[in-house]
N, C-alpha and C. Protein backbone atom coordinates (compact mmCIF):
# COMPACT_ATOMS: atom_id res chain seq x y z
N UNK A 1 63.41 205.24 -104.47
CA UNK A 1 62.34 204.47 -103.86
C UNK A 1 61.44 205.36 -103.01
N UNK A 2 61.81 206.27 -102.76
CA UNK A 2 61.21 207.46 -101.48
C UNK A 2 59.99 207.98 -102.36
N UNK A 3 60.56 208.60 -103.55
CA UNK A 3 59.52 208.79 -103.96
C UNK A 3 58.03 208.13 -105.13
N UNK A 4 58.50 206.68 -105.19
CA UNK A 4 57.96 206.72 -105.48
C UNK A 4 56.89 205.18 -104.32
N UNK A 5 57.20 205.65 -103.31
CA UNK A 5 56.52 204.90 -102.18
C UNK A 5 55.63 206.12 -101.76
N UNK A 6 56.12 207.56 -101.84
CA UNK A 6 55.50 208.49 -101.54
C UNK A 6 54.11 209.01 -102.75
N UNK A 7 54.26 208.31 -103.85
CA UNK A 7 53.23 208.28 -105.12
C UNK A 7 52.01 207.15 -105.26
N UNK A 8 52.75 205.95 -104.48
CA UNK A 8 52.15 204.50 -104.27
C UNK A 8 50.81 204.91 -103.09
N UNK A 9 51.66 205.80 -102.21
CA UNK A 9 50.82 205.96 -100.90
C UNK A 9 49.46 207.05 -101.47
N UNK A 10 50.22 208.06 -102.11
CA UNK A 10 49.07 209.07 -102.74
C UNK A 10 48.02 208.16 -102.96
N UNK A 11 48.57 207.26 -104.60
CA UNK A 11 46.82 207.10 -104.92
C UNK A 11 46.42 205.93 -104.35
N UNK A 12 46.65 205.14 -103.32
CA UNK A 12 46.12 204.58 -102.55
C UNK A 12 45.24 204.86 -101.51
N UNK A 13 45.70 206.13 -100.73
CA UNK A 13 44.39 206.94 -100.33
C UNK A 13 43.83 207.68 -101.19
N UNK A 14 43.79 208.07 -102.27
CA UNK A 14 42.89 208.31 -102.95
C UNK A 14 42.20 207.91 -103.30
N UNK A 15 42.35 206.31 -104.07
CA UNK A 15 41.42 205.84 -104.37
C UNK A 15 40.84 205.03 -103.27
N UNK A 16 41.06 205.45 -102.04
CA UNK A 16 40.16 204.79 -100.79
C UNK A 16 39.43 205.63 -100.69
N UNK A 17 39.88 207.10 -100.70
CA UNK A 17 38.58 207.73 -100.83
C UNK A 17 37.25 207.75 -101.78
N UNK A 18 37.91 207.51 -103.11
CA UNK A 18 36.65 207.43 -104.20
C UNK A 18 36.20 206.25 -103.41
N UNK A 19 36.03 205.47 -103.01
CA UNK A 19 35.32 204.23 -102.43
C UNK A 19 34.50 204.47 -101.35
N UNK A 20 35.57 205.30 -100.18
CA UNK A 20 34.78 206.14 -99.42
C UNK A 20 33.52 206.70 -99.48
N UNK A 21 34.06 207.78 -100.37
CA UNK A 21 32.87 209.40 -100.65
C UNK A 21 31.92 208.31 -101.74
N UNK A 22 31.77 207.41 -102.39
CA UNK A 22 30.92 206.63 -102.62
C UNK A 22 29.93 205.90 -102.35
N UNK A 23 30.35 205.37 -100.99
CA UNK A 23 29.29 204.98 -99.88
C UNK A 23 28.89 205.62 -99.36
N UNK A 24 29.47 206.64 -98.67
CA UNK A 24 29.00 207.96 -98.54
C UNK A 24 28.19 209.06 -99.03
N UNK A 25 27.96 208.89 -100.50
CA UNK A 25 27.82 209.73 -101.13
C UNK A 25 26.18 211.02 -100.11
N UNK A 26 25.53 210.36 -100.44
CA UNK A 26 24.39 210.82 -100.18
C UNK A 26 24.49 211.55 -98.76
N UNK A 27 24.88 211.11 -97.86
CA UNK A 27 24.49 211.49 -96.41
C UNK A 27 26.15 212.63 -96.36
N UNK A 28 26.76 212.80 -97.24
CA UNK A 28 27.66 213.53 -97.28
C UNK A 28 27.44 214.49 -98.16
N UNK A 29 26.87 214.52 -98.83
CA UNK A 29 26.43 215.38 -100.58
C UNK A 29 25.31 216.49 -99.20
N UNK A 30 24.66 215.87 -98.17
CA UNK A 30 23.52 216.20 -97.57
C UNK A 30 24.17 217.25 -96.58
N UNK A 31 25.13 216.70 -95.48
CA UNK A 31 25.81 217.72 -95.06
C UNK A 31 26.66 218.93 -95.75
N UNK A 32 27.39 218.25 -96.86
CA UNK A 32 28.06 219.65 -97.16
C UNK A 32 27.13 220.73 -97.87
N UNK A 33 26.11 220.69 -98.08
CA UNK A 33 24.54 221.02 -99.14
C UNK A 33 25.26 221.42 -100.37
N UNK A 34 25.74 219.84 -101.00
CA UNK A 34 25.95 220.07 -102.37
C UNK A 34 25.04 219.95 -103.15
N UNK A 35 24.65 220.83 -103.98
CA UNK A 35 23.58 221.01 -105.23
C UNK A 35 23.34 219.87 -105.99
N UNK A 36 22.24 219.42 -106.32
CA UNK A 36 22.53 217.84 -106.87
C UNK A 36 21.27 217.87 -108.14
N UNK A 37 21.66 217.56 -109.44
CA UNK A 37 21.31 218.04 -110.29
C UNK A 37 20.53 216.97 -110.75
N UNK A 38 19.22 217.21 -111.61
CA UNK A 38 17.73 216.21 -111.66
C UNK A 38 18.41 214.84 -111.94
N UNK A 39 19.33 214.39 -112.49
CA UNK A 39 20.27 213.49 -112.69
C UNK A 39 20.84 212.48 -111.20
N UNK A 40 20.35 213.68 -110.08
CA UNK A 40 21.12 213.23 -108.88
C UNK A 40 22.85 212.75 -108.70
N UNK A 41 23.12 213.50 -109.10
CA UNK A 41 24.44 213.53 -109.35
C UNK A 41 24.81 215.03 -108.91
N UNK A 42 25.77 215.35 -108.18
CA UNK A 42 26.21 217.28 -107.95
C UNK A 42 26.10 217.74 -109.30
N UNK A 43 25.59 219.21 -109.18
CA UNK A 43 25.64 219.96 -110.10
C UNK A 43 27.03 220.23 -110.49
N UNK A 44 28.41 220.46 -109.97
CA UNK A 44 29.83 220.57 -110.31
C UNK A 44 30.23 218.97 -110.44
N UNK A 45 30.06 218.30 -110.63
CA UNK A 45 30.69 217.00 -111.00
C UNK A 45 31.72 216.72 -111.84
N UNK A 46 31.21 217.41 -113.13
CA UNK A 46 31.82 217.42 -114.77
C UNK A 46 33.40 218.54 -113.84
N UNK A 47 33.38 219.26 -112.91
CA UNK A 47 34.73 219.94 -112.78
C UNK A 47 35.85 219.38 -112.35
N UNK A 48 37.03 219.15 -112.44
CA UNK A 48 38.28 218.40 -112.49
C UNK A 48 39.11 218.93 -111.44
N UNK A 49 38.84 219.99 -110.88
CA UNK A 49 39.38 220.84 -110.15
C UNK A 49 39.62 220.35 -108.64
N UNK A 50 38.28 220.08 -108.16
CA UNK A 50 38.44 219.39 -106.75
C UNK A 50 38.92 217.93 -106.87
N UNK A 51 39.42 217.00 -107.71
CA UNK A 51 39.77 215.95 -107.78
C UNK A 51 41.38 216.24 -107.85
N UNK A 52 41.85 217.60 -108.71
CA UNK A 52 43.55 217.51 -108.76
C UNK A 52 43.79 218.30 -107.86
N UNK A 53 42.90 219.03 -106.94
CA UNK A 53 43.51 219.51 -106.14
C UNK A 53 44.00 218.41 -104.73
N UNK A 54 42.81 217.60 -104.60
CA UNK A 54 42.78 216.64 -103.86
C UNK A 54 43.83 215.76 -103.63
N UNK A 55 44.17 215.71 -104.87
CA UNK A 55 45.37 214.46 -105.24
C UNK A 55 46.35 215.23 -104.80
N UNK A 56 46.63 216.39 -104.82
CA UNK A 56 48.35 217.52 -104.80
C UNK A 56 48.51 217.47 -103.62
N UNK A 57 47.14 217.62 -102.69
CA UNK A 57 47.00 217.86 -101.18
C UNK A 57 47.34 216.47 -100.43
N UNK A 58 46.88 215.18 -101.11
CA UNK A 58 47.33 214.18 -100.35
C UNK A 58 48.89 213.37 -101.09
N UNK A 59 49.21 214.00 -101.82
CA UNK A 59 50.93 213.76 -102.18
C UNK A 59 51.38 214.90 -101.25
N UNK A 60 51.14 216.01 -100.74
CA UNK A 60 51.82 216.94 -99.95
C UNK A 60 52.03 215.73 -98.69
N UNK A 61 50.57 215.53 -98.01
CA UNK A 61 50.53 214.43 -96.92
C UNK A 61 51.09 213.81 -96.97
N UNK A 62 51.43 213.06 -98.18
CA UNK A 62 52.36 211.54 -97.69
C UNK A 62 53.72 211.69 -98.14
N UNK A 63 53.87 213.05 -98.86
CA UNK A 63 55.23 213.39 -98.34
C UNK A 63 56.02 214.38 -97.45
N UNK A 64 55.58 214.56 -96.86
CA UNK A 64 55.54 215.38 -95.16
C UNK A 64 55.34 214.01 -94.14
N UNK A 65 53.87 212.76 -94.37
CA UNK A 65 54.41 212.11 -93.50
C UNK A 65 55.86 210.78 -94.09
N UNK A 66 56.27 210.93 -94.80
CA UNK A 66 57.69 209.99 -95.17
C UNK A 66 58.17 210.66 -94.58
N UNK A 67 58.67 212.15 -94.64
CA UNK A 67 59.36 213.10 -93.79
C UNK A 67 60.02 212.80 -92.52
N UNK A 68 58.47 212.45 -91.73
CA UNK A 68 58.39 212.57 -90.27
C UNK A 68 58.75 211.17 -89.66
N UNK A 69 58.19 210.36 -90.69
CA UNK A 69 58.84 208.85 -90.73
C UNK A 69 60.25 208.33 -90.19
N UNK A 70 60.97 208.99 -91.33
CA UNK A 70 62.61 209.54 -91.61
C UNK A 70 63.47 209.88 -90.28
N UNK A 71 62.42 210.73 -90.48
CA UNK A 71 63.10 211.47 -89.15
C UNK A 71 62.72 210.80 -87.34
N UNK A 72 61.52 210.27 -87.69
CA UNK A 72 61.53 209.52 -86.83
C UNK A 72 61.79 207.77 -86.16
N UNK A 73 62.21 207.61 -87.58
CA UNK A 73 62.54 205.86 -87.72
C UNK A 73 61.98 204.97 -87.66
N UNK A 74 60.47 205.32 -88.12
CA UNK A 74 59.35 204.34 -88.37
C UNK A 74 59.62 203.67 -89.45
N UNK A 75 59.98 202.66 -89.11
CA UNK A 75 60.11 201.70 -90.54
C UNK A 75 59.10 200.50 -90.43
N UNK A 76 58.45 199.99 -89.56
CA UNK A 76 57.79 198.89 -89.69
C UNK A 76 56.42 199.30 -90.25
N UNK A 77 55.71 197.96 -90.78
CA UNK A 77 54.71 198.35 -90.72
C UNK A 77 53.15 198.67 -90.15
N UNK A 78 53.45 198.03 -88.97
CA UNK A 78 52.96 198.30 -87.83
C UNK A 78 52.86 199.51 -87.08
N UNK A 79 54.30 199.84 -87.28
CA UNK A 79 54.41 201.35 -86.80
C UNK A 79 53.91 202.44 -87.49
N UNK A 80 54.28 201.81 -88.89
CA UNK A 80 53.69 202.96 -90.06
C UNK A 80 52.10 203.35 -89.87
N UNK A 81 51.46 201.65 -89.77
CA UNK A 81 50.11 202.18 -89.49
C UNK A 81 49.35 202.78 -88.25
N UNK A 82 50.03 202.26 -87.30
CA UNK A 82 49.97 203.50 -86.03
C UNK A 82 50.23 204.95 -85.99
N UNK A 83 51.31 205.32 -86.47
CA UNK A 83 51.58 206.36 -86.74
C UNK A 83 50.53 206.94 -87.60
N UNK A 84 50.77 206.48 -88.82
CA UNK A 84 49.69 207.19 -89.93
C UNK A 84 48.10 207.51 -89.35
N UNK A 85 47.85 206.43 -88.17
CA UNK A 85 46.33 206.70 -87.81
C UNK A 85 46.59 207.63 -86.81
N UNK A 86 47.81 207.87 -86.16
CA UNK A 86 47.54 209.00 -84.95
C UNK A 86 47.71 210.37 -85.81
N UNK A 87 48.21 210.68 -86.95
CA UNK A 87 48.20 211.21 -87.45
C UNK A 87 46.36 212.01 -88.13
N UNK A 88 46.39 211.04 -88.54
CA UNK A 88 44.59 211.20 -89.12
C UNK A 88 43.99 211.66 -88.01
N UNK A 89 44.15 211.07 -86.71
CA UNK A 89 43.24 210.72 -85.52
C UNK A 89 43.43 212.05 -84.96
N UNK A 90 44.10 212.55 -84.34
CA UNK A 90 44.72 213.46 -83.16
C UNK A 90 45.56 214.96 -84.31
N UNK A 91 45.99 214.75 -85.48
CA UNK A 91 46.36 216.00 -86.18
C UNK A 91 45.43 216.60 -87.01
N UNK A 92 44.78 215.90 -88.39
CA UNK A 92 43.94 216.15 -89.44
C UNK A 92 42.53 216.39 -88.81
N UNK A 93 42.14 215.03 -88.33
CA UNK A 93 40.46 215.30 -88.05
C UNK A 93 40.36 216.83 -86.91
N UNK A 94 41.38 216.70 -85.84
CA UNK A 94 40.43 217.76 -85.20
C UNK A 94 40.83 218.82 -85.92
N UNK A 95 41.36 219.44 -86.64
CA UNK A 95 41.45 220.92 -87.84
C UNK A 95 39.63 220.43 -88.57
N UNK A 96 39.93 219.32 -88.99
CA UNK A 96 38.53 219.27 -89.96
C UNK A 96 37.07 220.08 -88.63
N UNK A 97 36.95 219.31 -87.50
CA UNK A 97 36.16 219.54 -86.87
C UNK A 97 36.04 221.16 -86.65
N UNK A 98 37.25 221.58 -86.01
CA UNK A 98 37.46 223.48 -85.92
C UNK A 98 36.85 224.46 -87.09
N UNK A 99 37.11 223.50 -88.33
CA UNK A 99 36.98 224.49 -89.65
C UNK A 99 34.97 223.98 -89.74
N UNK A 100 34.48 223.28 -89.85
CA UNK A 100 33.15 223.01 -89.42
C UNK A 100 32.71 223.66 -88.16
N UNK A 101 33.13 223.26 -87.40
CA UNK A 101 32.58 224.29 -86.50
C UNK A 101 32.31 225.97 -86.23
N UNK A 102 33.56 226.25 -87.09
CA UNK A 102 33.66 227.49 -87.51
C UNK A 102 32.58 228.45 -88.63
N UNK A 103 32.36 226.96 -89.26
CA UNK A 103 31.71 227.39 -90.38
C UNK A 103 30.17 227.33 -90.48
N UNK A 104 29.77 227.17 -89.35
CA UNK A 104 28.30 226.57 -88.85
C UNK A 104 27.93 225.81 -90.20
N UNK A 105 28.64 224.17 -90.44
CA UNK A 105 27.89 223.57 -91.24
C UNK A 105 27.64 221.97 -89.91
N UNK A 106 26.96 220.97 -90.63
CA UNK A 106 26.91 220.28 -89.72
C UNK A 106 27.63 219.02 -89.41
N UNK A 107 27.73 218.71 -87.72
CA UNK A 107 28.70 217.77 -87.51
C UNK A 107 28.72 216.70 -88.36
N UNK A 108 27.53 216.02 -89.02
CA UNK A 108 27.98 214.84 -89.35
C UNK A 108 28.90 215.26 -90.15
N UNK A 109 29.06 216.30 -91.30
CA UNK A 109 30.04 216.95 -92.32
C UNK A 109 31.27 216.14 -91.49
N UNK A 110 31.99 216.79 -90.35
CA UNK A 110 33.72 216.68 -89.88
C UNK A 110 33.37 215.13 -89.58
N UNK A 111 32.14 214.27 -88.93
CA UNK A 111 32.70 213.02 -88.63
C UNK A 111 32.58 212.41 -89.96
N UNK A 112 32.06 212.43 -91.41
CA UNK A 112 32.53 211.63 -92.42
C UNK A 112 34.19 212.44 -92.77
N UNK A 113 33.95 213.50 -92.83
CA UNK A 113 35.57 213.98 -93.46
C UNK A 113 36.94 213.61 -92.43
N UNK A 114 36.58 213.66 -91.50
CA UNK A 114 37.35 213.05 -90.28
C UNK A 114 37.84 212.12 -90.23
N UNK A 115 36.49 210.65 -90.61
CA UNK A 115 36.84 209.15 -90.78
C UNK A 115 37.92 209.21 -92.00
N UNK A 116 37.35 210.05 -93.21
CA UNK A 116 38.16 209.52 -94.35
C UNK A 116 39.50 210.14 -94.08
N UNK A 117 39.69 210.90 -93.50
CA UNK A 117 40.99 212.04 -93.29
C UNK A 117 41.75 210.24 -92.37
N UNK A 118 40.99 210.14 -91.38
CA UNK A 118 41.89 209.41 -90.02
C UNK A 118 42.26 208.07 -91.00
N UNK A 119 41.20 207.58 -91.96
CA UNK A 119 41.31 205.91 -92.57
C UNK A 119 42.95 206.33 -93.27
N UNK A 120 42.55 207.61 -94.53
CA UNK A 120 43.50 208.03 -95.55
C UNK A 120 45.18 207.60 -94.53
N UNK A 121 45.05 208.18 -93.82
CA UNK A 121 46.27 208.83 -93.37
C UNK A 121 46.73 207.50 -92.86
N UNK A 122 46.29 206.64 -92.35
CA UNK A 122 46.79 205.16 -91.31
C UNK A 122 46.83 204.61 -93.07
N UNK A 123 46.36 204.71 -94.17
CA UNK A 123 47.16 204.09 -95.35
C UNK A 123 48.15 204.41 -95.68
N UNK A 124 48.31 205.62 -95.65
CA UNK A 124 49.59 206.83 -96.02
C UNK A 124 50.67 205.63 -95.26
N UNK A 125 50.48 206.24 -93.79
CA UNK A 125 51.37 205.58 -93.29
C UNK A 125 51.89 203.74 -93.47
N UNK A 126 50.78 203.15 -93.62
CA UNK A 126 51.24 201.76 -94.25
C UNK A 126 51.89 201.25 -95.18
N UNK A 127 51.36 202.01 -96.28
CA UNK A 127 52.10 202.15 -97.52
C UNK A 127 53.40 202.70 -97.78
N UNK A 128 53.97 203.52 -97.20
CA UNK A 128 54.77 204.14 -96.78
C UNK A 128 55.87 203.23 -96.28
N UNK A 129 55.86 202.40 -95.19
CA UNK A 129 56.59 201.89 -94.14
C UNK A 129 56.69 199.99 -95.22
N UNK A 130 55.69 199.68 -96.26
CA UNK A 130 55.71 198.39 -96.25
C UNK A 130 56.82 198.22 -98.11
N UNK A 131 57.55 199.57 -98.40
CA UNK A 131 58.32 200.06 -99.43
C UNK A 131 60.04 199.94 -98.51
């Protein structure tokens, strides 16, 4: 069941993100200055690459946070989703902000990647805890 609550949780933030970076699209395509081809669509779109990497990176997440879960005896789901958002909130987003900042691109960039990082992760954790 561990793991596959830890697979349930993956593409559940995932596909919150395609929903996300959807509404998003534009004012996020704008900060990261992705190339956007006469089609208006990114010029890398057709590549598969940032989508499976994406997915590997947030099955790492939600199985590191079951982990911490475990170990910490979050079983409700209340707790799960607390947890999972302090997680997003206070661990993920501020790295996102450091690596932007670092990178002189611009803030709005870390506060959309931030929101979706802080939303993702308080699912992680829900999903997680309601298995």
């Amino acid at each position: 069941m561990a793991i596959l609550s830890i697979v349930v949780a993956t593409i559940a933030a995932f596909a919150f993100g395609a929903a996300y970076y959807m509404v998003l699209a534009k004012p996020w395509m704008a900060a990261a200055g992705i190339k956007i081809g006469a089609d208006g669509k990114p010029e890398n779109g057709s590549n598969p690459t940032p989508y499976i990497v994406s997915f590997i990176c947030i099955l790492l997440v939600a199985g590191m946070t079951r982990h911490i879960f475990a170990l910490s005896g979050i079983e409700t789901a209340g707790k799960g989703l607390q947890a999972g958002l302090g997680i997003g909130l206070f661990l993920i987003t501020p790295w996102i902000f450091i690596n932007t900042g670092y990178s002189d691109r611009p803030w709005k960039l870390a506060v959309i990647d931030g929101g979706y990082a802080t939303a993702a992760a308080a699912i992680i954790g829900l999903v997680l805890t309601l298995f």
